[in-house]
C-alpha atoms as a PDB file:
ATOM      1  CA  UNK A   1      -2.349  24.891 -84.434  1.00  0.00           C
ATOM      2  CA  UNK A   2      -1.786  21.859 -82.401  1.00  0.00           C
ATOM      3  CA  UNK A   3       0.400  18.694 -82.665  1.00  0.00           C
ATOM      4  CA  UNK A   4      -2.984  16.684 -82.800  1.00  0.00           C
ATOM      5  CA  UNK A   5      -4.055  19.067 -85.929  1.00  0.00           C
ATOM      6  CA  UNK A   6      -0.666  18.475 -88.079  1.00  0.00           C
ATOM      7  CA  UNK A   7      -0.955  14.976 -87.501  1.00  0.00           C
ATOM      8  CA  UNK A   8      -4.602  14.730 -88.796  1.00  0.00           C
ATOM      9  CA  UNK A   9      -3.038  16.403 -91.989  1.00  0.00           C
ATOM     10  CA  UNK A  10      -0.707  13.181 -92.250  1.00  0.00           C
ATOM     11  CA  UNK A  11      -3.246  10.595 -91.200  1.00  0.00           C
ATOM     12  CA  UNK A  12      -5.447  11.721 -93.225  1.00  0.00           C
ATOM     13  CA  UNK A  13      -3.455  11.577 -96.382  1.00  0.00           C
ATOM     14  CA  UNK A  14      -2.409   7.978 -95.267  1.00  0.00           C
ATOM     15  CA  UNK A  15      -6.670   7.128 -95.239  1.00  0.00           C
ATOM     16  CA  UNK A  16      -6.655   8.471 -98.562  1.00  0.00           C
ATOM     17  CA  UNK A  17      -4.069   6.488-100.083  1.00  0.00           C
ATOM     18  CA  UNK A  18      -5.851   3.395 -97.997  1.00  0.00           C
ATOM     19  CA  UNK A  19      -9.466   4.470 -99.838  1.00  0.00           C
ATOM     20  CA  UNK A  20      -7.812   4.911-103.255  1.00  0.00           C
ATOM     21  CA  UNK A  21      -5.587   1.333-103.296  1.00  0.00           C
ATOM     22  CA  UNK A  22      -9.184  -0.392-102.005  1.00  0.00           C
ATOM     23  CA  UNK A  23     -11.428   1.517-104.907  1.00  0.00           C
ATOM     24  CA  UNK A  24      -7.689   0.697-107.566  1.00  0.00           C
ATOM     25  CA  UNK A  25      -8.340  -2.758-106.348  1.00  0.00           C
ATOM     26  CA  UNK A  26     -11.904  -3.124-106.755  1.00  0.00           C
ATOM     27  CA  UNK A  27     -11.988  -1.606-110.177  1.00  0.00           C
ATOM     28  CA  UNK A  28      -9.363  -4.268-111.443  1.00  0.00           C
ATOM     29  CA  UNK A  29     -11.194  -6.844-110.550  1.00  0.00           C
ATOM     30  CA  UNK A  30     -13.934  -5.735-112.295  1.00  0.00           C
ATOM     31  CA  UNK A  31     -16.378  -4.577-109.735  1.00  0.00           C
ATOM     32  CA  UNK A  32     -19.128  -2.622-111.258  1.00  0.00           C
ATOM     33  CA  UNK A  33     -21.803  -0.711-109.434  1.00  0.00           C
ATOM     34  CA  UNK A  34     -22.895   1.425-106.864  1.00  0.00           C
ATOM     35  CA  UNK A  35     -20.215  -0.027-104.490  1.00  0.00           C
ATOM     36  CA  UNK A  36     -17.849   1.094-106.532  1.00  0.00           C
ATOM     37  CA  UNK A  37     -19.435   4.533-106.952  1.00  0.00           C
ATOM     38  CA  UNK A  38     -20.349   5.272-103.116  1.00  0.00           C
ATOM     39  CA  UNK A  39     -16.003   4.054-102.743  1.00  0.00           C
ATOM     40  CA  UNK A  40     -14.921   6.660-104.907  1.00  0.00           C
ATOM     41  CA  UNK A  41     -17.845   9.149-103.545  1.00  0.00           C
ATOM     42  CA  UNK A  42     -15.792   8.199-100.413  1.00  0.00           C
ATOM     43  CA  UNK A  43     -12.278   8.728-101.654  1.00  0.00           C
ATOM     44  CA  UNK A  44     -13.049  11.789-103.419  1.00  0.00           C
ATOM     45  CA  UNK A  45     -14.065  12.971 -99.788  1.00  0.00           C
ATOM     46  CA  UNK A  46     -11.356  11.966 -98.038  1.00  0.00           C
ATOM     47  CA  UNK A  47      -9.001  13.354-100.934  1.00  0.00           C
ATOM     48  CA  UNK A  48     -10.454  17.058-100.328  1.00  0.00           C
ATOM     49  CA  UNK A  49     -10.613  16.565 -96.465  1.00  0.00           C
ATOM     50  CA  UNK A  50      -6.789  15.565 -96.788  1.00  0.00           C
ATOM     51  CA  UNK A  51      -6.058  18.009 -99.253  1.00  0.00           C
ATOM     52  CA  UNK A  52      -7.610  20.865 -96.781  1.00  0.00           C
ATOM     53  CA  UNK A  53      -6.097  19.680 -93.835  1.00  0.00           C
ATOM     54  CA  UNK A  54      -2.744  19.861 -95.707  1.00  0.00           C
ATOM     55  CA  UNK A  55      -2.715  23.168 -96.773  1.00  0.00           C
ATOM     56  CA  UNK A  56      -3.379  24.695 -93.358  1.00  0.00           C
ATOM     57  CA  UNK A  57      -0.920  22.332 -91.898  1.00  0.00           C
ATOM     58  CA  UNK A  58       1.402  24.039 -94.957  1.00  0.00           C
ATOM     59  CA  UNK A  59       0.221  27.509 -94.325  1.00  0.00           C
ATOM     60  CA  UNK A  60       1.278  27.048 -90.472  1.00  0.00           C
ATOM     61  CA  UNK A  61       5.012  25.194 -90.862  1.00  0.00           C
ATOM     62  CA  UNK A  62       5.831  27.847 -93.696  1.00  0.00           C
ATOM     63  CA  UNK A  63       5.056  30.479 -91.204  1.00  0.00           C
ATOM     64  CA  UNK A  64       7.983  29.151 -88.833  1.00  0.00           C
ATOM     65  CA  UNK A  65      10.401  31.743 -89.121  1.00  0.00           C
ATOM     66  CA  UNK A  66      13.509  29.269 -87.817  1.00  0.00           C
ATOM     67  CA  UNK A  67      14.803  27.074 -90.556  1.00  0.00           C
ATOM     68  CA  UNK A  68      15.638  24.256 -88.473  1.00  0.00           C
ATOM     69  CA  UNK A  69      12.192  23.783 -86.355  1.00  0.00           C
ATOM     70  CA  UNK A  70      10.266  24.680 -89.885  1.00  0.00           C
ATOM     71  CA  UNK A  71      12.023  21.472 -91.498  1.00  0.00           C
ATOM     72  CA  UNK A  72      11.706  19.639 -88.098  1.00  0.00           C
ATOM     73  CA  UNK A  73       8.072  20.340 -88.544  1.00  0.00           C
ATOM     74  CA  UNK A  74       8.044  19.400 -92.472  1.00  0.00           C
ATOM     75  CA  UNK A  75       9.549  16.177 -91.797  1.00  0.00           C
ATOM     76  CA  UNK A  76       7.049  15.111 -88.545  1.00  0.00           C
ATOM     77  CA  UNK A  77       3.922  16.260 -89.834  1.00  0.00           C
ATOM     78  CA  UNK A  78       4.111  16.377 -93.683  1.00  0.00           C
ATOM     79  CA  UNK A  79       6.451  13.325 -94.310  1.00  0.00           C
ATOM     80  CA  UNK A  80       5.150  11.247 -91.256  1.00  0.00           C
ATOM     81  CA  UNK A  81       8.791  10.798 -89.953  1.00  0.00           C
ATOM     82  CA  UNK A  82       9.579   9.638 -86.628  1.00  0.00           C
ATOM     83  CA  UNK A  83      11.494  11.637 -84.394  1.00  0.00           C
ATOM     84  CA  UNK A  84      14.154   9.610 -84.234  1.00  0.00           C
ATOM     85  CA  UNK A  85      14.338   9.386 -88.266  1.00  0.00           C
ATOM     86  CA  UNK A  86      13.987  12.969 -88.108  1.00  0.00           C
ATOM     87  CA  UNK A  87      17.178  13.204 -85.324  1.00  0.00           C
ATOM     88  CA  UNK A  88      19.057  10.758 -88.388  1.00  0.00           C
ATOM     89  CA  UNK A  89      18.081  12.949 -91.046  1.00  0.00           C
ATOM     90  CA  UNK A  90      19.627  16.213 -89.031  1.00  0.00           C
ATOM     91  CA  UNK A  91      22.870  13.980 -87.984  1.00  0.00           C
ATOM     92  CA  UNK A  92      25.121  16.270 -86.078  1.00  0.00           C
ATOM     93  CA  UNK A  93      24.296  14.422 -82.648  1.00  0.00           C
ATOM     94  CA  UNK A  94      20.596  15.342 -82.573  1.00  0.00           C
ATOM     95  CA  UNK A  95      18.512  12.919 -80.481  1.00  0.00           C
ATOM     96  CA  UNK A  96      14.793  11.777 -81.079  1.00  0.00           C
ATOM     97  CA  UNK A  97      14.268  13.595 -77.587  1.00  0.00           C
ATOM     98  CA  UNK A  98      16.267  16.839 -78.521  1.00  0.00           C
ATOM     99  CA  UNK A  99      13.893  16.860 -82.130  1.00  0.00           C
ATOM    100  CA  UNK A 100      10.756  16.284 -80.212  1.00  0.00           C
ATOM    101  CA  UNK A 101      11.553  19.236 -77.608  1.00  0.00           C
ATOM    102  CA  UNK A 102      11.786  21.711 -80.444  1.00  0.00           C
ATOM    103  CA  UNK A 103       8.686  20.881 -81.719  1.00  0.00           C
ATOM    104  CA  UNK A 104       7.062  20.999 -77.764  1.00  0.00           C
ATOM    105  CA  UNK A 105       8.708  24.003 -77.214  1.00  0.00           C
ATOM    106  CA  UNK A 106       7.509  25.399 -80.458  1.00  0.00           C
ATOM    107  CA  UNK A 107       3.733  24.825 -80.191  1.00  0.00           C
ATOM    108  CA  UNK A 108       3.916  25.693 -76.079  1.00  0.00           C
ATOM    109  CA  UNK A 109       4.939  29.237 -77.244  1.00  0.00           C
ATOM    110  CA  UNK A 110       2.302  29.468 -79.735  1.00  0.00           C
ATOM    111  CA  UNK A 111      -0.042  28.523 -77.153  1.00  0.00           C
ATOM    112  CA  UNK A 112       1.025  30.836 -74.780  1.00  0.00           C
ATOM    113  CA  UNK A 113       1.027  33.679 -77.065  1.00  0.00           C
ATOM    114  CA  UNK A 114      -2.808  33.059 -77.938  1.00  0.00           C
END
């Protein structure tokens, strides 16, 4: 899997959430119709899109065998942190640049293992 994949898991949860406080907002205001129907056609799209995209990005992080990169990896592309929040998080002297190697380092062996 590749950084660009386990950040589509995150983005598109965060278009989900977008689609779902549009159709919340539409609804209170009393929209009615087939607006309203083709936005929650939409969201109910993007929730099962997100949904997929999150399970594989699951599947692949819980199949980290090192504890440290596997909650690096939790944090960047489940949680949406930064690196630098991530380097925070960890404490202990850990940089954004030092969190962001792991993860490079991570998916360049995977790739050169394919």
């Amino acid at each position: 899997m590749t950084a660009k994949k386990l950040k589509n898991a995150w983005v598109l949860k965060l278009e989900a959430a977008r689609l779902k406080k549009q159709l919340d907002a539409a609804a209170s205001v009393g929209v009615q119709s087939a607006d309203l129907k083709k936005k929650q056609a939409k969201l109910e799209k993007a929730l099962a899109r997100a949904l997929s995209e999150e399970l594989r990005a699951i599947e692949f992080i819980d199949s980290i065998p090192d504890p440290l990169t596997r909650f690096i990896f939790s944090c960047r592309f489940l949680d949406g942190m930064s690196y630098g929040e991530i380097a925070r998080k960890l404490g202990g002297g850990n940089t954004s640049d030092g969190v962001r190697k792991i993860v490079d380092r991570h998916l360049d062996a995977k790739k050169s293992k394919r």
